[in-house]
Protein backbone atom coordinates (compact mmCIF):
# COMPACT_ATOMS: atom_id res chain seq x y z
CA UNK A 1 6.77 12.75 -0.25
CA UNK A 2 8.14 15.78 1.86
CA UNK A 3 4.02 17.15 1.54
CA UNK A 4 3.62 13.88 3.47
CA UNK A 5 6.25 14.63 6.03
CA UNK A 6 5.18 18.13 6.50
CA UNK A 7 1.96 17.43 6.85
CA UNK A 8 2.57 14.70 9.61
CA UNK A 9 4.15 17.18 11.40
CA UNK A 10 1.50 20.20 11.36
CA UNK A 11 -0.92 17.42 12.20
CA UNK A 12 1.15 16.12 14.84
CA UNK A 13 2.18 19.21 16.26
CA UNK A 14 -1.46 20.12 16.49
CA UNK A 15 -2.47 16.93 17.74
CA UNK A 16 0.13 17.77 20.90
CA UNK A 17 -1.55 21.54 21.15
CA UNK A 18 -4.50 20.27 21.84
CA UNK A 19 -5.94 20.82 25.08
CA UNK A 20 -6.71 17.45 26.94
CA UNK A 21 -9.33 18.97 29.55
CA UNK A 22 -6.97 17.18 32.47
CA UNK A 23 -6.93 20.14 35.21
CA UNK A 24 -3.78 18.75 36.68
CA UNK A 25 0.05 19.58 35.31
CA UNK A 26 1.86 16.45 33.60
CA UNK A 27 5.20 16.09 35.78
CA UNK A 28 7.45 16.68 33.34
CA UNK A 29 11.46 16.96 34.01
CA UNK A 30 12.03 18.13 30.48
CA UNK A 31 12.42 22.22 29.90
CA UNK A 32 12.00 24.14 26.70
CA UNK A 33 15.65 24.35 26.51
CA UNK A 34 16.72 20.95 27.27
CA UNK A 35 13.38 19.74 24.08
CA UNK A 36 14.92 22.39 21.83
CA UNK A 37 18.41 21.09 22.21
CA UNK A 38 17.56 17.76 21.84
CA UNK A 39 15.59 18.93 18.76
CA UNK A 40 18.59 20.88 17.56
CA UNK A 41 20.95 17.95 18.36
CA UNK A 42 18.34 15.29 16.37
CA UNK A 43 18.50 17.56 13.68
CA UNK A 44 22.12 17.67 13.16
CA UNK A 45 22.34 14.20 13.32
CA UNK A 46 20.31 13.79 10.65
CA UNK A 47 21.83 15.92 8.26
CA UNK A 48 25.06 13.56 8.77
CA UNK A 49 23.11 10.70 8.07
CA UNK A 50 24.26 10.16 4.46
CA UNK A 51 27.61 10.26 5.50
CA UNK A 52 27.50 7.78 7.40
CA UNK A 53 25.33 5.64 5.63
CA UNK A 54 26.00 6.30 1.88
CA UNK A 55 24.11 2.52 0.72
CA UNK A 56 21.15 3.58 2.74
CA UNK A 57 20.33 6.97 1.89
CA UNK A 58 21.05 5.79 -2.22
CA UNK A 59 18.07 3.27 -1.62
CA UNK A 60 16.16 5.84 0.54
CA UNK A 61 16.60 8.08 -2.41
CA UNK A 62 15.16 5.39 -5.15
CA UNK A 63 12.28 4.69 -2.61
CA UNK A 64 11.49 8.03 -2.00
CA UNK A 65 11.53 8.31 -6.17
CA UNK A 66 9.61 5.32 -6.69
CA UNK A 67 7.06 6.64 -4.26
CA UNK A 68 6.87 10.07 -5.60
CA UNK A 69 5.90 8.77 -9.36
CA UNK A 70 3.39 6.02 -7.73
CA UNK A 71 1.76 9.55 -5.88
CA UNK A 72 2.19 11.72 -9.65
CA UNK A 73 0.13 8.64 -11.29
CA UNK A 74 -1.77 8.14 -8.30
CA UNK A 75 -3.07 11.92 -8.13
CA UNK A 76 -3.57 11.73 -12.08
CA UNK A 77 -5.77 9.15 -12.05
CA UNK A 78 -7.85 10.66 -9.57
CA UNK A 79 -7.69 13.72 -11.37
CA UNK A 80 -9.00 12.40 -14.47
CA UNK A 81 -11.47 10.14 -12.84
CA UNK A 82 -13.14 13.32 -11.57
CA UNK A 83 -13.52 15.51 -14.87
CA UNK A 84 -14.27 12.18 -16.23
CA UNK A 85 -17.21 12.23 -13.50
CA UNK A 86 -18.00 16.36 -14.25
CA UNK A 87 -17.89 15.76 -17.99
CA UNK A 88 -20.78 13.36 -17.52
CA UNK A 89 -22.56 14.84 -15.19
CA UNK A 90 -22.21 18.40 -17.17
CA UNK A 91 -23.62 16.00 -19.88
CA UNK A 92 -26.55 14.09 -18.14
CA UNK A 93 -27.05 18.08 -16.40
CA UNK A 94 -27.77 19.46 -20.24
CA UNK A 95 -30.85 18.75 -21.86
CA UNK A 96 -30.75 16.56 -24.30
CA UNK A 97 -31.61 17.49 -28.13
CA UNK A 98 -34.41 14.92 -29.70
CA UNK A 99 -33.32 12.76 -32.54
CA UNK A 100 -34.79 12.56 -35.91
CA UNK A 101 -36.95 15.41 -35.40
CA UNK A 102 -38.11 17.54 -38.70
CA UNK A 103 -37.83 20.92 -37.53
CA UNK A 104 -41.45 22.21 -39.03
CA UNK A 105 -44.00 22.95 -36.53
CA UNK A 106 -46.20 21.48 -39.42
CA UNK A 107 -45.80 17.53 -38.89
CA UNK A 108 -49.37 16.49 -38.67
CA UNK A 109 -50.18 14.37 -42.10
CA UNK A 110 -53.16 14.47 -44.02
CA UNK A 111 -55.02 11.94 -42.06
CA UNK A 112 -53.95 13.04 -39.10
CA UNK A 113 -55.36 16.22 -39.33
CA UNK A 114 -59.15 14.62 -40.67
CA UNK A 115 -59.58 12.83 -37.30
CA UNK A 116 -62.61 14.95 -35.89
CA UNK A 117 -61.89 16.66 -32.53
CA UNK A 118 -64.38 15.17 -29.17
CA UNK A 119 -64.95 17.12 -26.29
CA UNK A 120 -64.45 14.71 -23.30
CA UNK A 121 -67.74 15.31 -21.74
């Protein structure tokens, strides 16, 4: 779950670094100080959360739980899907050993062997 969460922010915050290719300045009223503030200030806010919300942040909790073990079994099944997958191609990759086969060079029979040999010309 918090993979999730930090990767939506990495992505996001990347997604806002981007440059847009717009030669003009977005009019902006907002400083670094004032965003980091209001960062700070969001921040802080959430850490209190749970205190003032003791019902919610139980449920969050079970979700968050609940969601967690549907991701473990999730990214278990995918894991053995794909050594599943390997395993067989590993096998279908080997060559595969002939069945019922004497292992004498010798197997011609008798008659075999009396059948006269024709050039095909």
């Amino acid at each position: 779950m918090f993979f999730l969460l930090r990767a939506a922010f990495w992505i996001g915050l990347v997604l806002i670094l981007i440059p847009t290719g717009d030669q003009q300045p977005v009019d902006s009223k907002l400083g670094t100080g004032e965003a980091v503030t209001a960062a700070a200030s969001i921040l802080a806010d959430a850490t209190r959360f749970c205190d003032r919300q003791p019902e919610a942040c139980t449920v969050g909790s079970q979700a968050a739980s609940y969601l967690g073990q549907r991701a473990q079994a999730g990214a278990k099944r995918v894991f053995g899907m794909m050594s599943d997958n390997s395993t067989k191609a590993e096998a279908a990759a080997a060559p595969a050993k002939p069945r019922n086969v004497i292992s004498s060079q010798n197997t011609l029979s008798a008659a075999d062997r009396a059948i006269p040999h024709r050039n095909p010309s």
